[in-house]
PDB file of N, CA and C in Angstrom:
ATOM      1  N   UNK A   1     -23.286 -64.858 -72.526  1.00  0.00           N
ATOM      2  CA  UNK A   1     -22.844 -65.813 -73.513  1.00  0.00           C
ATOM      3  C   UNK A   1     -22.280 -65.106 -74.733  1.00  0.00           C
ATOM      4  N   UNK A   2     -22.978 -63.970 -74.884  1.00  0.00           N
ATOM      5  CA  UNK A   2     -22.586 -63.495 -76.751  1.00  0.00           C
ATOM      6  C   UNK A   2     -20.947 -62.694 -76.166  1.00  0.00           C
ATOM      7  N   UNK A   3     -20.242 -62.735 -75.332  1.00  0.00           N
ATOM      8  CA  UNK A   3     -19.244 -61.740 -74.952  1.00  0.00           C
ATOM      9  C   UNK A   3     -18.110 -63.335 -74.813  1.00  0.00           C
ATOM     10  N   UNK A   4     -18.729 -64.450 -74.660  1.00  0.00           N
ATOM     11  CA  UNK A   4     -17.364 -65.553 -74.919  1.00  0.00           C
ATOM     12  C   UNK A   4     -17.490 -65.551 -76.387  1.00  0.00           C
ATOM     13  N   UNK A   5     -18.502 -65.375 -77.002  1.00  0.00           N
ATOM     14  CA  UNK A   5     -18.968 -65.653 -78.636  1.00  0.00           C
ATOM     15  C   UNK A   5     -17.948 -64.526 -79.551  1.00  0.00           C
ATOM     16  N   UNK A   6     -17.914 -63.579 -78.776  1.00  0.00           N
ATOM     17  CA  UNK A   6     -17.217 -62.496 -79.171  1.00  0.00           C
ATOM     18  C   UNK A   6     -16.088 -62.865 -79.099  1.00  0.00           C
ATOM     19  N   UNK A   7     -15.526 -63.283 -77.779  1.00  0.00           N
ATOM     20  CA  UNK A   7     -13.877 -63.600 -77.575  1.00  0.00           C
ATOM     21  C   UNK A   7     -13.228 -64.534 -78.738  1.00  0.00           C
ATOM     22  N   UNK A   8     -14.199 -65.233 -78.555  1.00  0.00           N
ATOM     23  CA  UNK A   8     -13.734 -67.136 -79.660  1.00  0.00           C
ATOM     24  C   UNK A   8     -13.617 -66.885 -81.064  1.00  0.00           C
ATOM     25  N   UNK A   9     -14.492 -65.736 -81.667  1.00  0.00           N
ATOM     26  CA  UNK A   9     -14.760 -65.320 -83.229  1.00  0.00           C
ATOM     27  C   UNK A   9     -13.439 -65.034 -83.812  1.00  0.00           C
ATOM     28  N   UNK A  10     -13.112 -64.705 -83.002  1.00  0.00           N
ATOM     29  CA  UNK A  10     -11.501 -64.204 -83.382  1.00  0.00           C
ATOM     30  C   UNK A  10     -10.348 -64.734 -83.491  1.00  0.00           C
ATOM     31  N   UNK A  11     -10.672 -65.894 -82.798  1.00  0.00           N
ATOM     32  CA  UNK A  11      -9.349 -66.951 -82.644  1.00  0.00           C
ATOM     33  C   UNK A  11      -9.637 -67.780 -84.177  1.00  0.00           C
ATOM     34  N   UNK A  12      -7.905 -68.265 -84.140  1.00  0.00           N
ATOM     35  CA  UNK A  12      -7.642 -68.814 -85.690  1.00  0.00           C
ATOM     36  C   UNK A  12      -8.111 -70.752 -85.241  1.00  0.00           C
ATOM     37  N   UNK A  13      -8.435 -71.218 -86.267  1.00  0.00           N
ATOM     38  CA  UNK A  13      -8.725 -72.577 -86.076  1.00  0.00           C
ATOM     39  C   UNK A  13      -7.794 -73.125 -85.262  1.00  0.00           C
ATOM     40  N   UNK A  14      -6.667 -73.400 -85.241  1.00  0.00           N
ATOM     41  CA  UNK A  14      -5.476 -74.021 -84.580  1.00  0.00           C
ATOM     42  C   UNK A  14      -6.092 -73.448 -83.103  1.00  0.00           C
ATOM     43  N   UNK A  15      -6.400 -72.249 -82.864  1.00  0.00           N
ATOM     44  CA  UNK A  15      -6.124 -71.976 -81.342  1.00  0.00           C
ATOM     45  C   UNK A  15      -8.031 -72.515 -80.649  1.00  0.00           C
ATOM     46  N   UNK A  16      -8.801 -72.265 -81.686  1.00  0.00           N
ATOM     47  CA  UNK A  16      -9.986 -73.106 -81.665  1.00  0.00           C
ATOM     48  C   UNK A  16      -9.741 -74.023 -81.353  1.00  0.00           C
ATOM     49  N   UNK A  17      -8.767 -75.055 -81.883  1.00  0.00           N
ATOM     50  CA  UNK A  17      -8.652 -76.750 -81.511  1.00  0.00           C
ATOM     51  C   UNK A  17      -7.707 -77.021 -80.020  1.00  0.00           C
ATOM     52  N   UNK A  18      -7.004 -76.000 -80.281  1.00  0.00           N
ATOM     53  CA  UNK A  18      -6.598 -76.045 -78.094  1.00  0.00           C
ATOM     54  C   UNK A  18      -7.697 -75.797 -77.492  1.00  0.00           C
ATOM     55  N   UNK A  19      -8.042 -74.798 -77.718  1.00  0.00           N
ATOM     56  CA  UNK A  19      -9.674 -74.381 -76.750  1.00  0.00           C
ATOM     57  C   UNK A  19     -10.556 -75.549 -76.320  1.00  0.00           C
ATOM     58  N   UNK A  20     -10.819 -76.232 -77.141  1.00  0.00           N
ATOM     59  CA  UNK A  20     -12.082 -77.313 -77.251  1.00  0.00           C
ATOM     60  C   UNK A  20     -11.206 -78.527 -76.652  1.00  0.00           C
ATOM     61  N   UNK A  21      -9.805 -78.642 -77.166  1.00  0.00           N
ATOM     62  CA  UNK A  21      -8.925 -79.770 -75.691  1.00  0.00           C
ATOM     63  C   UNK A  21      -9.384 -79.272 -74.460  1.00  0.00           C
ATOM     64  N   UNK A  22      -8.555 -77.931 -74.171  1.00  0.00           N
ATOM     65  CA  UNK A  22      -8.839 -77.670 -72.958  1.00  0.00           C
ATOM     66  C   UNK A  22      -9.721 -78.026 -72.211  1.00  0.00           C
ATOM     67  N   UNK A  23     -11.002 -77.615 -72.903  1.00  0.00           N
ATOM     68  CA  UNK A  23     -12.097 -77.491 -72.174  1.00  0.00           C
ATOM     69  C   UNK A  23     -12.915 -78.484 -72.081  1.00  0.00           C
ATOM     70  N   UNK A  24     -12.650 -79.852 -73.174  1.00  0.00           N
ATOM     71  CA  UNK A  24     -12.847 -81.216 -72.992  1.00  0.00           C
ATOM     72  C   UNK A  24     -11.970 -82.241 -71.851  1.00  0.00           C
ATOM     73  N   UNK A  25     -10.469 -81.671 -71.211  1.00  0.00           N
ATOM     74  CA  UNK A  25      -9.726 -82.003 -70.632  1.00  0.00           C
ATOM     75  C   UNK A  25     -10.540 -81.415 -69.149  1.00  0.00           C
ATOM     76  N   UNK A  26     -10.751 -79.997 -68.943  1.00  0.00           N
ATOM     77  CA  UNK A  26     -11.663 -80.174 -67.635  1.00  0.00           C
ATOM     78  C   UNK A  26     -12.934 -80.245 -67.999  1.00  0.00           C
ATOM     79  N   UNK A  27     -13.656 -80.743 -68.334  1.00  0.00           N
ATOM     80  CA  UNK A  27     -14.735 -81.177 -68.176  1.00  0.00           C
ATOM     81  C   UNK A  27     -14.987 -82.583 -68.221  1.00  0.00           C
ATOM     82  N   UNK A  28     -13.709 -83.416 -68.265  1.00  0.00           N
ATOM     83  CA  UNK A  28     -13.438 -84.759 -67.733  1.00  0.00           C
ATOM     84  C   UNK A  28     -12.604 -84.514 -66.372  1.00  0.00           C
ATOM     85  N   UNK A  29     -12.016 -83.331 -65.979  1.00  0.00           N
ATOM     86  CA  UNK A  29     -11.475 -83.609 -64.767  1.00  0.00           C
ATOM     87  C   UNK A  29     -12.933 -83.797 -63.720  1.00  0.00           C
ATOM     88  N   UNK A  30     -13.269 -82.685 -63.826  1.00  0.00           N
ATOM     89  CA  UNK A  30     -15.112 -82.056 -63.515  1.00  0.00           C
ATOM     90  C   UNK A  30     -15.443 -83.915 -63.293  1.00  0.00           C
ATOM     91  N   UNK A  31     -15.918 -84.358 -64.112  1.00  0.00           N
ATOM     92  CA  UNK A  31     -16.553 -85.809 -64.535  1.00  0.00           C
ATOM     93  C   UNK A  31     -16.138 -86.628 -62.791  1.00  0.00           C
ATOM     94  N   UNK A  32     -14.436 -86.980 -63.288  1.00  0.00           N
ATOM     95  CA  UNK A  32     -14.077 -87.942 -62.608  1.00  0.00           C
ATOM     96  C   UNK A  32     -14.141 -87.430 -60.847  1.00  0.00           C
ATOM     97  N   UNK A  33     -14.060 -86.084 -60.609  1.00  0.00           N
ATOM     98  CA  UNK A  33     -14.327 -85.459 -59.610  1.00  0.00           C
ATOM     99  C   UNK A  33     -15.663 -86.438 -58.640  1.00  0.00           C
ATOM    100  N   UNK A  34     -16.534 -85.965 -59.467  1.00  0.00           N
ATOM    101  CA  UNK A  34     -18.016 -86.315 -59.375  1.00  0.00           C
ATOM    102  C   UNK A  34     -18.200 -87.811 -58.901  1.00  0.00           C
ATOM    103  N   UNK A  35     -17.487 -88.852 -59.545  1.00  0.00           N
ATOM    104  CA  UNK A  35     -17.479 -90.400 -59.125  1.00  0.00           C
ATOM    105  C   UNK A  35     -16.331 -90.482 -58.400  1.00  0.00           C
ATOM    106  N   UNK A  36     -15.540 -89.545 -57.745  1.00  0.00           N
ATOM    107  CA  UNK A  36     -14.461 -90.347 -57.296  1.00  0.00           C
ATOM    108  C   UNK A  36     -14.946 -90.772 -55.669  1.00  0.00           C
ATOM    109  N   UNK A  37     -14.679 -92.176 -55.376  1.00  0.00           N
ATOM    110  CA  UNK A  37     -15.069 -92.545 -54.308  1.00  0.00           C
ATOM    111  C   UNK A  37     -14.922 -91.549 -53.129  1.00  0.00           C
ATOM    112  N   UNK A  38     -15.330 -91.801 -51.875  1.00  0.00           N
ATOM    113  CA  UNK A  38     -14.763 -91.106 -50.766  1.00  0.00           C
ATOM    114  C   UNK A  38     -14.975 -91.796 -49.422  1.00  0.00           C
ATOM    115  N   UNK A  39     -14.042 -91.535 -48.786  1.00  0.00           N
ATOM    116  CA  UNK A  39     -14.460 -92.320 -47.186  1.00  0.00           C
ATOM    117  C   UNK A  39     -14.283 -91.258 -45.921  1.00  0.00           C
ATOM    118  N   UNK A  40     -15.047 -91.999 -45.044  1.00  0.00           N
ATOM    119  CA  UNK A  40     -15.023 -91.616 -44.034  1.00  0.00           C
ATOM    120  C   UNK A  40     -14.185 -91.913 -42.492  1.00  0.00           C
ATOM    121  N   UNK A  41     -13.139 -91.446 -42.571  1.00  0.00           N
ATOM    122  CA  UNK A  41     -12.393 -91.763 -41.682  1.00  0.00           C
ATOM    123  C   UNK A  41     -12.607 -91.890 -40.361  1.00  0.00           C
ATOM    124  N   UNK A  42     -13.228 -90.560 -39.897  1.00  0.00           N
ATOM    125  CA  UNK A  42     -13.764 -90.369 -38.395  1.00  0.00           C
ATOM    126  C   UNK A  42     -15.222 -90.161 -38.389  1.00  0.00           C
ATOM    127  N   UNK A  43     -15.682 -90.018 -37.209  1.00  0.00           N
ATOM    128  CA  UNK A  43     -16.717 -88.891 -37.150  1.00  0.00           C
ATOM    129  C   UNK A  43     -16.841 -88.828 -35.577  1.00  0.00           C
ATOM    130  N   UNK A  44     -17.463 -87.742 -35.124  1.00  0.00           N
ATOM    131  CA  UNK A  44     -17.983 -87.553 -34.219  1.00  0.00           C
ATOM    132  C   UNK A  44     -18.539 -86.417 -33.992  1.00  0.00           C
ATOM    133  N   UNK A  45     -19.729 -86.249 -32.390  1.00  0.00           N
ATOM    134  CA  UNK A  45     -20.822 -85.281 -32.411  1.00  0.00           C
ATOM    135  C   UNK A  45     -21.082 -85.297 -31.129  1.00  0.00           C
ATOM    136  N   UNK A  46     -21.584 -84.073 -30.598  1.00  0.00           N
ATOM    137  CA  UNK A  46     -22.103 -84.089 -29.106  1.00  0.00           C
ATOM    138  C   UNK A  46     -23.663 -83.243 -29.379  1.00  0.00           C
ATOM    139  N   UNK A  47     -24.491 -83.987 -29.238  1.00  0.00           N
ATOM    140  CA  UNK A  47     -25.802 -83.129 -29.290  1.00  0.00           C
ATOM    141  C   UNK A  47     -26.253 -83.314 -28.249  1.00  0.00           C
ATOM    142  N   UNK A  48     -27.418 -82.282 -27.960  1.00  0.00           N
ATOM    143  CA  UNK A  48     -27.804 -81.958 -26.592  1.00  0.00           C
ATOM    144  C   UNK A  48     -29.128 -82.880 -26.424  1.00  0.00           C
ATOM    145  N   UNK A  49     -29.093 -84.087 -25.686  1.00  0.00           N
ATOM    146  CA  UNK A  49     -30.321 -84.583 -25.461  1.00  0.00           C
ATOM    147  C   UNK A  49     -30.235 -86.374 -25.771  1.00  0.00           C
ATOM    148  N   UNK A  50     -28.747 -86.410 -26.484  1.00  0.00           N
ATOM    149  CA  UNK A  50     -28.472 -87.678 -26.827  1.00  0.00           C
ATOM    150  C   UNK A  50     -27.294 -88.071 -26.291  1.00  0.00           C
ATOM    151  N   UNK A  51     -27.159 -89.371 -26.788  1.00  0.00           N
ATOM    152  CA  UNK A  51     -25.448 -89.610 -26.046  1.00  0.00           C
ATOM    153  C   UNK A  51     -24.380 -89.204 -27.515  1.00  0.00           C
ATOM    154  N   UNK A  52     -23.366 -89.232 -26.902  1.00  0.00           N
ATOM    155  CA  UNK A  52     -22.555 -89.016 -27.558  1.00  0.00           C
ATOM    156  C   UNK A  52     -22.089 -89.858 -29.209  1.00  0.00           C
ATOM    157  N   UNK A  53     -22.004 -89.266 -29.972  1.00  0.00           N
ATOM    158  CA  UNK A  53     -21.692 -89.901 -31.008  1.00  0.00           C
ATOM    159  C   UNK A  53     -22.876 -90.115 -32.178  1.00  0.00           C
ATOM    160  N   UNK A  54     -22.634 -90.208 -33.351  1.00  0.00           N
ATOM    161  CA  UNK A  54     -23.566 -90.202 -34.000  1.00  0.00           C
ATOM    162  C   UNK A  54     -24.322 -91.259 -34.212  1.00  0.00           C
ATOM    163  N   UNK A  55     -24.001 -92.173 -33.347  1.00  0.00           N
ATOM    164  CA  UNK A  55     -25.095 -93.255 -33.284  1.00  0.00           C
ATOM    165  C   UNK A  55     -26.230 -92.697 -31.759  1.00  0.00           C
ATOM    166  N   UNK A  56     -26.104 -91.807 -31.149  1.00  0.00           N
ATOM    167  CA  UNK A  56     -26.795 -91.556 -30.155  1.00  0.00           C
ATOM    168  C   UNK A  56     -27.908 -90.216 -30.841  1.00  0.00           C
ATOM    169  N   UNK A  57     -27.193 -89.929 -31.949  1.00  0.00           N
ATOM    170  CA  UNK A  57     -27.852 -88.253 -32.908  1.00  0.00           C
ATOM    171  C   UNK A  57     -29.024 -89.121 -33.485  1.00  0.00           C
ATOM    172  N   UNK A  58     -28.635 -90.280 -34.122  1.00  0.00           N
ATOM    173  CA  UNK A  58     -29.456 -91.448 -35.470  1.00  0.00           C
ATOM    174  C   UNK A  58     -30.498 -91.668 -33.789  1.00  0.00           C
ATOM    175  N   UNK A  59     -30.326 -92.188 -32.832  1.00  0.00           N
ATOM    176  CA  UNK A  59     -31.278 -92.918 -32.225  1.00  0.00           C
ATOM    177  C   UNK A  59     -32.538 -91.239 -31.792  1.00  0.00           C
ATOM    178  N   UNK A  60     -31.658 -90.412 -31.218  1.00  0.00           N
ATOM    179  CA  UNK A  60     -32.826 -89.357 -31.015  1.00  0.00           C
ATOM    180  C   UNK A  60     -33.957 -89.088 -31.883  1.00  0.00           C
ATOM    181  N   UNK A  61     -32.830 -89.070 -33.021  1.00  0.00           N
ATOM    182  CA  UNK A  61     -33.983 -88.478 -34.544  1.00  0.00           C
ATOM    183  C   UNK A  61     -34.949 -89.557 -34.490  1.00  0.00           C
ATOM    184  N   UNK A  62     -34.306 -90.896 -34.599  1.00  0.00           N
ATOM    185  CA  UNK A  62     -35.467 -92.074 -35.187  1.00  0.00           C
ATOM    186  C   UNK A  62     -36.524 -92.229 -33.736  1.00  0.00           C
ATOM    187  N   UNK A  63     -36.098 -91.964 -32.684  1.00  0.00           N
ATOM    188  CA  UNK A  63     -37.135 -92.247 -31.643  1.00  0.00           C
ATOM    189  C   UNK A  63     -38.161 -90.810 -31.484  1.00  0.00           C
ATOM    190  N   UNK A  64     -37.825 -89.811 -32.166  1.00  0.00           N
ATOM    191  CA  UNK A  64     -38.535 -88.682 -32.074  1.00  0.00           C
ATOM    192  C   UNK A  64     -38.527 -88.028 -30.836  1.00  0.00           C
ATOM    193  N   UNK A  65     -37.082 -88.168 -30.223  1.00  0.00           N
ATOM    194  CA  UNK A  65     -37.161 -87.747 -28.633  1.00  0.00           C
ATOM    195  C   UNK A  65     -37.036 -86.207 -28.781  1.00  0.00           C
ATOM    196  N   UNK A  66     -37.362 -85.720 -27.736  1.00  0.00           N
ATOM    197  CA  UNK A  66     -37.075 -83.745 -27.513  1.00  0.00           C
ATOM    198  C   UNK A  66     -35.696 -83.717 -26.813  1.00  0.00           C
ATOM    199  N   UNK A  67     -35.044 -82.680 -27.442  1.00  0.00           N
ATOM    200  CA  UNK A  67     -33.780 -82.530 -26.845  1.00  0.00           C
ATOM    201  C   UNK A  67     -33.856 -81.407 -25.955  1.00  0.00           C
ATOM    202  N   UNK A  68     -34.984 -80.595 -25.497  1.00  0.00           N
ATOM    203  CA  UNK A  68     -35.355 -79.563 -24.672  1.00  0.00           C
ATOM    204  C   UNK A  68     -35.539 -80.088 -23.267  1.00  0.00           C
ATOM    205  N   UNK A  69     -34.950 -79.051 -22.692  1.00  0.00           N
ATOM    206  CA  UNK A  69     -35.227 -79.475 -21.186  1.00  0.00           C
ATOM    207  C   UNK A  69     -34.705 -77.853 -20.546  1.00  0.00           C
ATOM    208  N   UNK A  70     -35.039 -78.090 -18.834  1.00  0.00           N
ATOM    209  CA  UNK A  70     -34.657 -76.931 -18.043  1.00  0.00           C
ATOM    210  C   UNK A  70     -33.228 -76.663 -18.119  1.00  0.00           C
ATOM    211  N   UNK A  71     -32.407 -76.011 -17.880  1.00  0.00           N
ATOM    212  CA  UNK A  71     -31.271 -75.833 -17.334  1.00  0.00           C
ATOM    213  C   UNK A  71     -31.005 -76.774 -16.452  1.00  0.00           C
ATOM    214  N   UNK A  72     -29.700 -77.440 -16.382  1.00  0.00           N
ATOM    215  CA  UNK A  72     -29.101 -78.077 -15.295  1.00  0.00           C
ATOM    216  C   UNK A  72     -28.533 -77.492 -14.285  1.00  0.00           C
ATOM    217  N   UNK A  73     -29.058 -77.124 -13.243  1.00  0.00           N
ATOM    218  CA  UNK A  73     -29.208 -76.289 -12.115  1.00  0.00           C
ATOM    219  C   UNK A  73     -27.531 -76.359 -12.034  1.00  0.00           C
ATOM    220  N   UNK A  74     -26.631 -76.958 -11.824  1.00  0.00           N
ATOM    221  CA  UNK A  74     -24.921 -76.568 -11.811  1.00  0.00           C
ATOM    222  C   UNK A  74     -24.641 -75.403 -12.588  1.00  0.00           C
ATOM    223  N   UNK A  75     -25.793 -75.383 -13.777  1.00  0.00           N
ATOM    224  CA  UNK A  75     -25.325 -74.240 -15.299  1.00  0.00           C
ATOM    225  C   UNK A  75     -25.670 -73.131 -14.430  1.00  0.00           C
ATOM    226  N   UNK A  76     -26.861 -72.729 -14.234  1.00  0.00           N
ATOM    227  CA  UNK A  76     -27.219 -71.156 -13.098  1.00  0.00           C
ATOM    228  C   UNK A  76     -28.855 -71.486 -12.672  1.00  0.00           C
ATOM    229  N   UNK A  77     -28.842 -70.502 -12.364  1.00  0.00           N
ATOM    230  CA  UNK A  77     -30.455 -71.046 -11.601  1.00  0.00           C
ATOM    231  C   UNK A  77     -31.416 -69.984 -12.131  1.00  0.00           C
ATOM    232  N   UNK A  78     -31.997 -70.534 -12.960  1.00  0.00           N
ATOM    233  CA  UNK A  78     -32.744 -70.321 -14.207  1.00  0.00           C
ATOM    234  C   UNK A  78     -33.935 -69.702 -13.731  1.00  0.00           C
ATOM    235  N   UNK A  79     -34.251 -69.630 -12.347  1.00  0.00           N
ATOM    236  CA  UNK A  79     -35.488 -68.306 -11.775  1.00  0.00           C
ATOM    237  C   UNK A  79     -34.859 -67.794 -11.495  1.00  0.00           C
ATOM    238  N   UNK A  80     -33.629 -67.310 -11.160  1.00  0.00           N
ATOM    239  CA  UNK A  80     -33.412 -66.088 -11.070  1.00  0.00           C
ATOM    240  C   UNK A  80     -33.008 -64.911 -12.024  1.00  0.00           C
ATOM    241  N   UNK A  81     -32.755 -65.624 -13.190  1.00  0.00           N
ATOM    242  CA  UNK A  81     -32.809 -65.199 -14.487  1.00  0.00           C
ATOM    243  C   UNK A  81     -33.719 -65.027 -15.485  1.00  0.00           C
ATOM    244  N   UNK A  82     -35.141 -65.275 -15.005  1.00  0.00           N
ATOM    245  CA  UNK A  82     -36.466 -65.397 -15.686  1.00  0.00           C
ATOM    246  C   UNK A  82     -37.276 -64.369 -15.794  1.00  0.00           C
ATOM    247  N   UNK A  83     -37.801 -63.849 -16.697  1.00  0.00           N
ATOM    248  CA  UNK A  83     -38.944 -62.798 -16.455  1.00  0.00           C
ATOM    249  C   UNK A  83     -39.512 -62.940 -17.342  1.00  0.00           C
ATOM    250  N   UNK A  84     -40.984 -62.829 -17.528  1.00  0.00           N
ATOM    251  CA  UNK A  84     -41.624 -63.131 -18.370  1.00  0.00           C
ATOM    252  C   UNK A  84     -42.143 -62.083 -19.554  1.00  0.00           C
ATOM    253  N   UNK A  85     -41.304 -60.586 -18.873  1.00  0.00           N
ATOM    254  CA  UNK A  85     -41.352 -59.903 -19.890  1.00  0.00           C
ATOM    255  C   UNK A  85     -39.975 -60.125 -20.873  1.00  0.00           C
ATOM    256  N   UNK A  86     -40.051 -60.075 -22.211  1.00  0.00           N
ATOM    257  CA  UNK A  86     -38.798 -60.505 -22.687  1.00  0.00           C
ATOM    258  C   UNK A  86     -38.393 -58.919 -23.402  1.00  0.00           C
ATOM    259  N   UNK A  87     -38.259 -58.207 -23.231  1.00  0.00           N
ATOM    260  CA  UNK A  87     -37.923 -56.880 -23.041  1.00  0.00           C
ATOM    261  C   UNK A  87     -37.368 -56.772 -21.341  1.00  0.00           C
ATOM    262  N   UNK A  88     -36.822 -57.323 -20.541  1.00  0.00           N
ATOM    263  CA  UNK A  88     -36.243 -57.107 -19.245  1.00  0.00           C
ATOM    264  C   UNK A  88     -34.772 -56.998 -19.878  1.00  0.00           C
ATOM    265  N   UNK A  89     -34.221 -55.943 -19.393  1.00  0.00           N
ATOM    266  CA  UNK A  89     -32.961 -56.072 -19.296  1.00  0.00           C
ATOM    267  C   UNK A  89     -32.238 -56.980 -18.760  1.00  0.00           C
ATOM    268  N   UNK A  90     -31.268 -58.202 -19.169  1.00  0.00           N
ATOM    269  CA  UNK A  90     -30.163 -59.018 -18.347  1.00  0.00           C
ATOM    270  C   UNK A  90     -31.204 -60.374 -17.782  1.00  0.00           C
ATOM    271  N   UNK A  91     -32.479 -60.477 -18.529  1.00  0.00           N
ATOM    272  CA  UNK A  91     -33.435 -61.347 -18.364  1.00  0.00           C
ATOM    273  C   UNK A  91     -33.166 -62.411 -19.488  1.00  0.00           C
ATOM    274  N   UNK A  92     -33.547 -63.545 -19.330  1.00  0.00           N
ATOM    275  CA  UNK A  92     -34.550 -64.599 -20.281  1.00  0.00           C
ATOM    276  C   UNK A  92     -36.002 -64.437 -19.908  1.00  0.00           C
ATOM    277  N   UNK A  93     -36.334 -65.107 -21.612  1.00  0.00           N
ATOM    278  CA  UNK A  93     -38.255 -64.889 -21.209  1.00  0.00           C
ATOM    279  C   UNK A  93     -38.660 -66.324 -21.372  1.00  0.00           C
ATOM    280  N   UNK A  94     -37.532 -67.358 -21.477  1.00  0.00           N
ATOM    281  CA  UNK A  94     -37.800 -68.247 -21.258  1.00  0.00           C
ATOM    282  C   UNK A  94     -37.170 -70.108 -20.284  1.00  0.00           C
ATOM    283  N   UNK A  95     -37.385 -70.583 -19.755  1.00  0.00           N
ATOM    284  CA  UNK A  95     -37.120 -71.694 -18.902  1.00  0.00           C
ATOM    285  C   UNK A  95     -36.635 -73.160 -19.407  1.00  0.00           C
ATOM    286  N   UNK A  96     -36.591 -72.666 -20.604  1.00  0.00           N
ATOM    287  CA  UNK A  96     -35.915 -73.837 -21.715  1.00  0.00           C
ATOM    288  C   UNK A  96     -34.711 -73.964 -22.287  1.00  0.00           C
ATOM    289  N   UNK A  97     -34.546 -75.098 -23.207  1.00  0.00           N
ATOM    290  CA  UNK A  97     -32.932 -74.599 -23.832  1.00  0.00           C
ATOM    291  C   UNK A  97     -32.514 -75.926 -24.085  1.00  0.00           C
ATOM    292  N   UNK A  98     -31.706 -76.202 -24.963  1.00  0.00           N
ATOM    293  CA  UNK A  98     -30.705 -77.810 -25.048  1.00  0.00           C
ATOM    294  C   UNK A  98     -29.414 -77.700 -24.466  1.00  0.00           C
ATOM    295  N   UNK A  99     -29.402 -78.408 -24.199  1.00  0.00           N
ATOM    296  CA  UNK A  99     -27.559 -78.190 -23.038  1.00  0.00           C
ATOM    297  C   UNK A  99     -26.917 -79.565 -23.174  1.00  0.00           C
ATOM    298  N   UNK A 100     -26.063 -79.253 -23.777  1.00  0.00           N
ATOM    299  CA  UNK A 100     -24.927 -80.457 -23.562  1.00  0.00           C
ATOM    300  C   UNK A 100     -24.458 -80.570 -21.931  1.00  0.00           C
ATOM    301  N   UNK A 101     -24.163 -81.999 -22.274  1.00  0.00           N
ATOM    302  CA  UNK A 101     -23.652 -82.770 -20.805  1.00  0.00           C
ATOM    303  C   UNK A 101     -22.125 -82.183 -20.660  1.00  0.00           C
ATOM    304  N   UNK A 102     -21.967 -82.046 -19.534  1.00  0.00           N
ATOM    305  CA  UNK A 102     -20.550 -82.310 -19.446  1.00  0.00           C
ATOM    306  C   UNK A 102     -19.395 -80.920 -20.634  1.00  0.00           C
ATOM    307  N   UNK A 103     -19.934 -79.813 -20.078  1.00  0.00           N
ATOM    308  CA  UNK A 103     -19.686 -78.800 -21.185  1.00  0.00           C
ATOM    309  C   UNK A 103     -18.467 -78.743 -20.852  1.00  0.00           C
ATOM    310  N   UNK A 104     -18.152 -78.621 -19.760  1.00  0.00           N
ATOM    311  CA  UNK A 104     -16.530 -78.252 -19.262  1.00  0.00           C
ATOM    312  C   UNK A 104     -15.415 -78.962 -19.587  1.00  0.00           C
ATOM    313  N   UNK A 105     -16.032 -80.028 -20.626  1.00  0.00           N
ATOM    314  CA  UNK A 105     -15.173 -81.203 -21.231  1.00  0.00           C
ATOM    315  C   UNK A 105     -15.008 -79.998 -23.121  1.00  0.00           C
ATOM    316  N   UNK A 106     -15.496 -79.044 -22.958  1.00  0.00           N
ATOM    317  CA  UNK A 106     -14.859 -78.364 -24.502  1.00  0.00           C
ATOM    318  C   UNK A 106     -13.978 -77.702 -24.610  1.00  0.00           C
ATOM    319  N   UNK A 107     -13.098 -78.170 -25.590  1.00  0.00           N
ATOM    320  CA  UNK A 107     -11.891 -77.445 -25.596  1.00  0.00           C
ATOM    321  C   UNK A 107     -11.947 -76.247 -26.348  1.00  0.00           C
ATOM    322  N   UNK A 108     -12.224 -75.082 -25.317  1.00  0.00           N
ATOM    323  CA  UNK A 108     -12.524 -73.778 -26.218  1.00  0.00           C
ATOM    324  C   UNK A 108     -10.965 -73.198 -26.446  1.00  0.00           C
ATOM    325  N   UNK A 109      -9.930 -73.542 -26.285  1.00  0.00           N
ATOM    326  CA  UNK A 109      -8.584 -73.064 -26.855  1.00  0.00           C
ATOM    327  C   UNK A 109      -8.293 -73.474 -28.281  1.00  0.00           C
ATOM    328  N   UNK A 110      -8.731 -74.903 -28.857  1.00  0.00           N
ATOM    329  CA  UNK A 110      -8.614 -75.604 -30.256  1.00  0.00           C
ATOM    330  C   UNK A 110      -9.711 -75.327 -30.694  1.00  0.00           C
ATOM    331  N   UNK A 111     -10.995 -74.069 -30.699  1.00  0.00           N
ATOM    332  CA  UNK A 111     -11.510 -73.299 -31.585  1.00  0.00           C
ATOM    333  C   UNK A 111     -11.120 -72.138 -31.078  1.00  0.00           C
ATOM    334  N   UNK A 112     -10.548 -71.766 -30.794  1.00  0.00           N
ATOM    335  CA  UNK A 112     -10.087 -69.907 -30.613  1.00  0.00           C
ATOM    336  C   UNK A 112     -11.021 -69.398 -30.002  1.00  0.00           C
ATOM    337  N   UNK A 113     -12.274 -69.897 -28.675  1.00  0.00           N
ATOM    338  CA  UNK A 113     -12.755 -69.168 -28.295  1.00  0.00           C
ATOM    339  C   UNK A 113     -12.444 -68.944 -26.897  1.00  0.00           C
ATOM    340  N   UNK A 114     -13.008 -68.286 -26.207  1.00  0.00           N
ATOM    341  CA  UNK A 114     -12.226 -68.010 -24.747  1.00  0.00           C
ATOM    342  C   UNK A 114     -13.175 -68.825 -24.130  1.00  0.00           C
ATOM    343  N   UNK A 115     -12.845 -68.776 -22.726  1.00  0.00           N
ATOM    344  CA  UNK A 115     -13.151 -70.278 -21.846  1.00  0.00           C
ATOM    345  C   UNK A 115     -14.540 -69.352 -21.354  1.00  0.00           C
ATOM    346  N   UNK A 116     -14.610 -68.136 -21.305  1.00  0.00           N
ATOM    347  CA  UNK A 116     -15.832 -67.037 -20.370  1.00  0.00           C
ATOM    348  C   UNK A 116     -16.970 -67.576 -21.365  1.00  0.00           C
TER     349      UNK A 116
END
């Protein structure tokens, strides 16, 4: 604070009275920022364990459902990938996981990731 105190000491009244516009001019931009309405145009969501959309996200949460489950055996076959030491090389140490439905429906080109 004492290093703006420093800057300002120096300025002549006239440039004092721009300063204090200025800075009364954004700190009403700031203001109206804060109340300016906003809407929501779209939305949408795919979580693992619900249906689609964020009315299927609202029903999981409010019913307290688990979104955990096994692997869907199409994904890989989850004993043969299991060991219960979790120090195994190229292992899981565990038989769980959330998995979206229908993954092959993501368009990994419109986030830049590769399809592997």
């Amino acid at each position: 604070m004492s290093s703006f105190l420093e800057r300002i000491e120096k300025l002549s009244p006239k440039q004092l009275a721009l300063l204090a516009v200025e800075l009364q001019n954004r700190l009403e931009a700031s203001e109206r920022k804060q109340r300016e309405p906003i809407a929501i145009v779209g939305m949408g969501c795919r979580i693992p364990g619900a249906e689609a959309g964020p009315e299927g996200f609202w029903r999981l949460l409010h019913e307290g459902r688990d979104a955990i489950s096994q692997p869907p055996p199409e994904r890989w076959d989850a004993a043969a990938y299991y060991s219960a030491d979790p120090d195994a090389p190229g292992r899981t140490a565990t038989l769980w996981g959330s998995f979206l439905p229908a993954v092959d429906y993501f368009d990994a080109a419109h986030f830049g990731i590769s399809r592997r």
